[in-house]
N, C-alpha and C. Protein backbone atom coordinates (compact mmCIF):
# COMPACT_ATOMS: atom_id res chain seq x y z
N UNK A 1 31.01 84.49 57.99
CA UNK A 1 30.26 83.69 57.04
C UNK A 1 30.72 82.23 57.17
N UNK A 2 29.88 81.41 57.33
CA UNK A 2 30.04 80.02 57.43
C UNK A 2 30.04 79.15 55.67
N UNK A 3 30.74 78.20 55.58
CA UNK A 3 30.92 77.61 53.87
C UNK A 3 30.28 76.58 54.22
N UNK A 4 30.10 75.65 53.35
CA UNK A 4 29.66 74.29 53.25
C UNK A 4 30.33 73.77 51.93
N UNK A 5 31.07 72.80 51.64
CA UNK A 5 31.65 72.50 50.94
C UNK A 5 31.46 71.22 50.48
N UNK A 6 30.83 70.70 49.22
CA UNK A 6 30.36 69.54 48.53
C UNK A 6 30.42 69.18 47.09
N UNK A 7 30.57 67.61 46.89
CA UNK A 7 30.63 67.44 45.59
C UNK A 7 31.72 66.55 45.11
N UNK A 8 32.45 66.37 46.07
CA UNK A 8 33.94 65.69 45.95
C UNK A 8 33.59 64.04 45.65
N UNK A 9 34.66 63.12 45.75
CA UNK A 9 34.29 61.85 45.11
C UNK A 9 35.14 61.16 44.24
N UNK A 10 35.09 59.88 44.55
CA UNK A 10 36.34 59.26 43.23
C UNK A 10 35.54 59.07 41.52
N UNK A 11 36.34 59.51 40.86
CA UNK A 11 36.10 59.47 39.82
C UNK A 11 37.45 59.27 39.00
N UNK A 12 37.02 58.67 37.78
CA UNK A 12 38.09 57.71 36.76
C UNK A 12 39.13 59.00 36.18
N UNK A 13 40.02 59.02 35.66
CA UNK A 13 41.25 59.93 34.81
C UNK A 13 39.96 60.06 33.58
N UNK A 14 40.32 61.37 33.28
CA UNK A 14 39.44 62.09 32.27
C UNK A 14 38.11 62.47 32.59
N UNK A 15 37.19 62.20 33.97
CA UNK A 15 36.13 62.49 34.27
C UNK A 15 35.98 63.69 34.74
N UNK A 16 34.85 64.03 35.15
CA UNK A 16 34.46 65.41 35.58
C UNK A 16 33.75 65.24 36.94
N UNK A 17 33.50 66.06 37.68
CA UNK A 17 33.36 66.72 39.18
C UNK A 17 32.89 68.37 39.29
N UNK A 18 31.56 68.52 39.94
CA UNK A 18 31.57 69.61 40.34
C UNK A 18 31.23 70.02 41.63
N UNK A 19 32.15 70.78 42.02
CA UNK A 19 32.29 71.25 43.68
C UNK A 19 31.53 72.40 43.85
N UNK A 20 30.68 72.20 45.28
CA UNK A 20 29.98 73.20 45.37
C UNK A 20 30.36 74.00 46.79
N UNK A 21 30.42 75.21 47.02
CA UNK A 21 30.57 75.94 48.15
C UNK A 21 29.22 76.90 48.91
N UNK A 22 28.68 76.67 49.51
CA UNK A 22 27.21 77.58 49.71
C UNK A 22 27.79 78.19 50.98
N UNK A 23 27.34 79.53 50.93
CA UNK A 23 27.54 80.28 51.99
C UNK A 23 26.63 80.59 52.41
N UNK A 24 26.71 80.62 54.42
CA UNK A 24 25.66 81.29 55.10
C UNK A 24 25.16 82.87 54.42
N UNK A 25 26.07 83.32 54.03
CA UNK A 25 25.46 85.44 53.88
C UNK A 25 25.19 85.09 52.34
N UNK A 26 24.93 86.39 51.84
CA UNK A 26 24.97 86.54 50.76
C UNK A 26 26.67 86.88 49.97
N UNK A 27 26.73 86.22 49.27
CA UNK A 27 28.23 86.66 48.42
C UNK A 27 29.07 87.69 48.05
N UNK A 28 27.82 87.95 47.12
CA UNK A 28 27.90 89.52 46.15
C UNK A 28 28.63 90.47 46.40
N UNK A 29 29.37 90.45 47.79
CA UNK A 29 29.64 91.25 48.70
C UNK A 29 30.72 90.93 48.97
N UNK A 30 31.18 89.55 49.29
CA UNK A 30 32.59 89.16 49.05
C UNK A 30 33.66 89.40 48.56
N UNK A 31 34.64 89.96 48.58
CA UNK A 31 35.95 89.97 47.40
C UNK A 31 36.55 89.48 46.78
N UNK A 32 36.62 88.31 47.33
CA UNK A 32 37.39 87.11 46.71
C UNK A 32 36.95 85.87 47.31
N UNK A 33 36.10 84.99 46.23
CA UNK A 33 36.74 83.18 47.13
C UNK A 33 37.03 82.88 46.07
N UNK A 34 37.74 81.67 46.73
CA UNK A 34 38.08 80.55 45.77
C UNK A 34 38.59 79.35 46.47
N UNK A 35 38.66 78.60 45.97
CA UNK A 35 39.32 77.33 46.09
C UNK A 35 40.53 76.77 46.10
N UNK A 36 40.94 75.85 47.05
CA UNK A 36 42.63 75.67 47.20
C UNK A 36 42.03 74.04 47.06
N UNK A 37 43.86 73.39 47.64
CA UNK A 37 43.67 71.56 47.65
C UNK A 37 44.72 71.38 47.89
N UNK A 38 44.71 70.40 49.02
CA UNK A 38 45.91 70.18 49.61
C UNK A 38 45.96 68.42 49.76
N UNK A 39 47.27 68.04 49.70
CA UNK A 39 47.69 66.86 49.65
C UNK A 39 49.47 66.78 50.59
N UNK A 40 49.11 65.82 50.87
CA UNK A 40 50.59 65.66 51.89
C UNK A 40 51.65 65.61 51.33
N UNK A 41 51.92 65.80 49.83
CA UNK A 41 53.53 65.65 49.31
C UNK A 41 53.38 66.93 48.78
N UNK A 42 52.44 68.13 47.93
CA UNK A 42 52.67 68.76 47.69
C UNK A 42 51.84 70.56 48.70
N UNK A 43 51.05 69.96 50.08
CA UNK A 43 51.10 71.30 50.75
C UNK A 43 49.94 71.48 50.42
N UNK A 44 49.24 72.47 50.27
CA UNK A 44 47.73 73.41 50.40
C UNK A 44 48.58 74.22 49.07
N UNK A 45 47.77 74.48 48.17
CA UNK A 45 47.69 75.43 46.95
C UNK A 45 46.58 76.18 46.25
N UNK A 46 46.73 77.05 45.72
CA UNK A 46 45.68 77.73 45.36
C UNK A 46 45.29 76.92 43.98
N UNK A 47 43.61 76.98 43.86
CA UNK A 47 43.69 76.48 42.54
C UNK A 47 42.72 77.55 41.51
N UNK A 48 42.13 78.20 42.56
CA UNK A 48 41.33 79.39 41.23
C UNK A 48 40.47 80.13 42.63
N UNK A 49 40.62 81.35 42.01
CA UNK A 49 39.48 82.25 42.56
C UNK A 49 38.84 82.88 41.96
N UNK A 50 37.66 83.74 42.10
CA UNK A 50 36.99 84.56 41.50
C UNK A 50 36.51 85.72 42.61
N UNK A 51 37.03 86.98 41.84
CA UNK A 51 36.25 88.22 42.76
C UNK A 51 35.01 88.41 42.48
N UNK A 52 34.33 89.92 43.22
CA UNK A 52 33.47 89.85 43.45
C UNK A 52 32.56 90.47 42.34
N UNK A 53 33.44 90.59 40.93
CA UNK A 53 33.00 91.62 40.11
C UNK A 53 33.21 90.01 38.68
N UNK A 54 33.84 89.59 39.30
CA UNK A 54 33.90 88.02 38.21
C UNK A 54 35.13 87.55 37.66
N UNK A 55 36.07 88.26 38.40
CA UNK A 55 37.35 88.23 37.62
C UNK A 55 37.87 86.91 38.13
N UNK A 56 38.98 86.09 37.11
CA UNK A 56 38.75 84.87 37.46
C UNK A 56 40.06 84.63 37.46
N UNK A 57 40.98 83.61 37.91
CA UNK A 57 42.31 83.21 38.18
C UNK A 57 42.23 81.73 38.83
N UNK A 58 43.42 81.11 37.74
CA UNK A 58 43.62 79.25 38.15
C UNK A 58 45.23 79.31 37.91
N UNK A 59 45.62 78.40 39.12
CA UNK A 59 46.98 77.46 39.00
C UNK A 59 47.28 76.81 37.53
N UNK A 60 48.26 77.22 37.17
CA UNK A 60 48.68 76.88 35.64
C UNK A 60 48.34 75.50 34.99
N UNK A 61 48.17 74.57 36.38
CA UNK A 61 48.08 73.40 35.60
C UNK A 61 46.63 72.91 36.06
N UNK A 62 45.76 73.19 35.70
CA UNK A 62 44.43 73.32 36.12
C UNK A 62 43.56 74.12 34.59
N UNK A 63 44.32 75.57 34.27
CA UNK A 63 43.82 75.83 32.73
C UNK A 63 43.57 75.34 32.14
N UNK A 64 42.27 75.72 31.44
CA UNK A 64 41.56 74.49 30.56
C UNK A 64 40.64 73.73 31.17
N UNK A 65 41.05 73.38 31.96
CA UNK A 65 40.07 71.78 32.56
C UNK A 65 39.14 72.36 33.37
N UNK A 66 39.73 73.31 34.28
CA UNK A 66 38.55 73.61 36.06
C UNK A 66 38.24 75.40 35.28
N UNK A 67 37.18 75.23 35.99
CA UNK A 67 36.29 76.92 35.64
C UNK A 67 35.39 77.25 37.23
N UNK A 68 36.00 78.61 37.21
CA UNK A 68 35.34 79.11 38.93
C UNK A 68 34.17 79.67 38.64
N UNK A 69 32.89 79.68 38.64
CA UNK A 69 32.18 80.65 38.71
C UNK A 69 30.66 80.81 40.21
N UNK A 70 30.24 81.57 40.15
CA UNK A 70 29.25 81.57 41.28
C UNK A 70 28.35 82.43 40.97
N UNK A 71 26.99 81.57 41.43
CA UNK A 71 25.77 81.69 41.94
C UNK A 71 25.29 82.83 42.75
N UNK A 72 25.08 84.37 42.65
CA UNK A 72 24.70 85.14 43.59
C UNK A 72 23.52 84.83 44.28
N UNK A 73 22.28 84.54 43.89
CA UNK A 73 21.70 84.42 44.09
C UNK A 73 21.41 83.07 44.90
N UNK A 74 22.11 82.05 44.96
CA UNK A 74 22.10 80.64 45.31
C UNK A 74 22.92 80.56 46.41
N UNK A 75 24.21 81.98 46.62
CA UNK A 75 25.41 82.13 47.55
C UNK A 75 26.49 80.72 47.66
N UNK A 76 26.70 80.63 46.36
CA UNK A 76 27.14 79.58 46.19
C UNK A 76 28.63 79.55 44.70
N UNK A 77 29.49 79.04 45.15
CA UNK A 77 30.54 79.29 44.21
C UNK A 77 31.20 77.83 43.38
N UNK A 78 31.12 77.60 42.44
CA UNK A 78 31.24 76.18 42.09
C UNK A 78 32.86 75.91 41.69
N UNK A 79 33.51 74.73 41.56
CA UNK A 79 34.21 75.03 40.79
C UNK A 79 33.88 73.37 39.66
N UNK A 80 33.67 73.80 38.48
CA UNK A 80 33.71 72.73 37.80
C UNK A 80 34.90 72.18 37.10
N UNK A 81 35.31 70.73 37.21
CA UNK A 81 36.56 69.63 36.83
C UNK A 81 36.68 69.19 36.34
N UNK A 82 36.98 69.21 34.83
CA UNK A 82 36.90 68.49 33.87
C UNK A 82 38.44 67.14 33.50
N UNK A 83 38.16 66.87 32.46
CA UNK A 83 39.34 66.31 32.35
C UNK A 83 40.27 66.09 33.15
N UNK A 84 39.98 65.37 34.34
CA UNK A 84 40.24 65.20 35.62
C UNK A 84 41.89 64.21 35.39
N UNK A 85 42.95 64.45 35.85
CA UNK A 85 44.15 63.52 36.39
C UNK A 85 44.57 62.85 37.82
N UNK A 86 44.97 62.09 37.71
CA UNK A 86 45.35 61.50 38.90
C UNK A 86 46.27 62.17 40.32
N UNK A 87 47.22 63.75 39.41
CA UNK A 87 47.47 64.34 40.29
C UNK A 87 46.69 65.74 40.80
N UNK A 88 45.38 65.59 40.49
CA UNK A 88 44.15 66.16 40.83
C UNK A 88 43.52 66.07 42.14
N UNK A 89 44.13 64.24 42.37
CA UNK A 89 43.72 63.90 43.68
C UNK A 89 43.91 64.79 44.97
N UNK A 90 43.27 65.52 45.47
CA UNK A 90 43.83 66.16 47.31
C UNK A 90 42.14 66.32 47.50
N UNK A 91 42.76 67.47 49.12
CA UNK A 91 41.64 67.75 49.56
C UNK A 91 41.26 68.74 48.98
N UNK A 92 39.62 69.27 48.90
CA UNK A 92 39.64 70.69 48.22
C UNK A 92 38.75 71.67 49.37
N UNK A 93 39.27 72.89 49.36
CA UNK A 93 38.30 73.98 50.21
C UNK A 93 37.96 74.62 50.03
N UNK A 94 37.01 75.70 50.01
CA UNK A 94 36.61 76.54 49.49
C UNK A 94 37.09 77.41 50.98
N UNK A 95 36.93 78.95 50.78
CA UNK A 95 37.40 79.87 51.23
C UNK A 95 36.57 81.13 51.23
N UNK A 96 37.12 82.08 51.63
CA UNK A 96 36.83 83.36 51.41
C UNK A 96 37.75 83.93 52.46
N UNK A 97 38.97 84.27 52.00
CA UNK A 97 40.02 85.17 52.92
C UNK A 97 40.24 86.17 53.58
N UNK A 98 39.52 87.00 52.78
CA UNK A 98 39.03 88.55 53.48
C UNK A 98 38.32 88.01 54.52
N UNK A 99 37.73 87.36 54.68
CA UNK A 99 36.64 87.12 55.96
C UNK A 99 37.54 86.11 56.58
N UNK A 100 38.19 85.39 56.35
CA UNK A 100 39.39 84.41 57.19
C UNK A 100 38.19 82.87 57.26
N UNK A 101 37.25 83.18 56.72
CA UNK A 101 36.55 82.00 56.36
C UNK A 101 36.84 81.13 55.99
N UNK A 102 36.57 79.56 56.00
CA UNK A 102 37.09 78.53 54.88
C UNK A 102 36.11 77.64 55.82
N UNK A 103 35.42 76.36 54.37
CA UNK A 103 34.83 75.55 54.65
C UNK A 103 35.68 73.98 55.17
N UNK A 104 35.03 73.21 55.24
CA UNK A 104 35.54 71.80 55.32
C UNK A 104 35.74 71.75 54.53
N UNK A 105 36.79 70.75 54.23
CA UNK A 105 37.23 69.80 52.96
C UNK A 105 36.48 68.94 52.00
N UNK A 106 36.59 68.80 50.99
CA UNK A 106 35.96 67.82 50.23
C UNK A 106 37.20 66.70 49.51
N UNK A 107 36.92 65.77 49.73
CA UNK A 107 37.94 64.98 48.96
C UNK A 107 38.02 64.43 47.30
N UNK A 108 38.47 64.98 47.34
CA UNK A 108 38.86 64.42 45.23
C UNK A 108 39.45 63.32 45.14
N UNK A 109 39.20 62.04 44.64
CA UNK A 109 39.95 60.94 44.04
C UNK A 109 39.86 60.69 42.62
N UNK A 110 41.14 60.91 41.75
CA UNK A 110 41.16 60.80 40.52
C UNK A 110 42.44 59.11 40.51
N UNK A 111 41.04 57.90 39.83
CA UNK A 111 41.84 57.07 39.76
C UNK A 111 41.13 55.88 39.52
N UNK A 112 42.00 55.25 38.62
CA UNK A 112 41.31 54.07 37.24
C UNK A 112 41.21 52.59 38.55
């Protein structure tokens, strides 16, 4: 399965962002994606996934603000960013691991 990964962009401390992931197949079928973000001082990290039944999981400091959900029908997995910080800033990817899939990067800039 091929990703496409969009939506990224500078935006001010406290703004919002929503990232989009569209996949070549259909999803539904998937087990797990989600989204990571990587930056050169702190590495590639996970920041939320969602299986294929809806179950949902985020990096502790992300609760609250970012929400994973997806589109079956659209094959598409979002993650929406709220209350955005400055150490928000990295790259972001979308994924799907079971398949060893992962899209391009999108870049996040959180900054006044």
């Amino acid at each position: 399965v091929q990703l496409q990964a969009s939506g990224g962009g500078l935006v001010q401390p406290g703004g919002s962002l929503r990232l989009s992931c569209t996949a070549s197949e259909n999803i539904a079928g998937i087990n797990v994606m989600r989204w990571d973000r990587e930056t050169s001082g702190k590495g590639r990290e996970l920041v939320a996934f969602i299986t294929h039944d809806g179950v949902t999981h985020y990096l502790n400091s992300v609760k609250g603000r970012f929400t994973i959900f997806k589109d079956n029908a659209k094959s598409t997995v979002y993650l929406q960013m709220n209350s955005l910080k400055p150490e928000d800033t990295a790259i972001y990817y979308c994924g799907a691991p079971g398949l060893n899939s992962w899209g391009q990067g999108t870049q996040v800039t959180v900054s006044s």
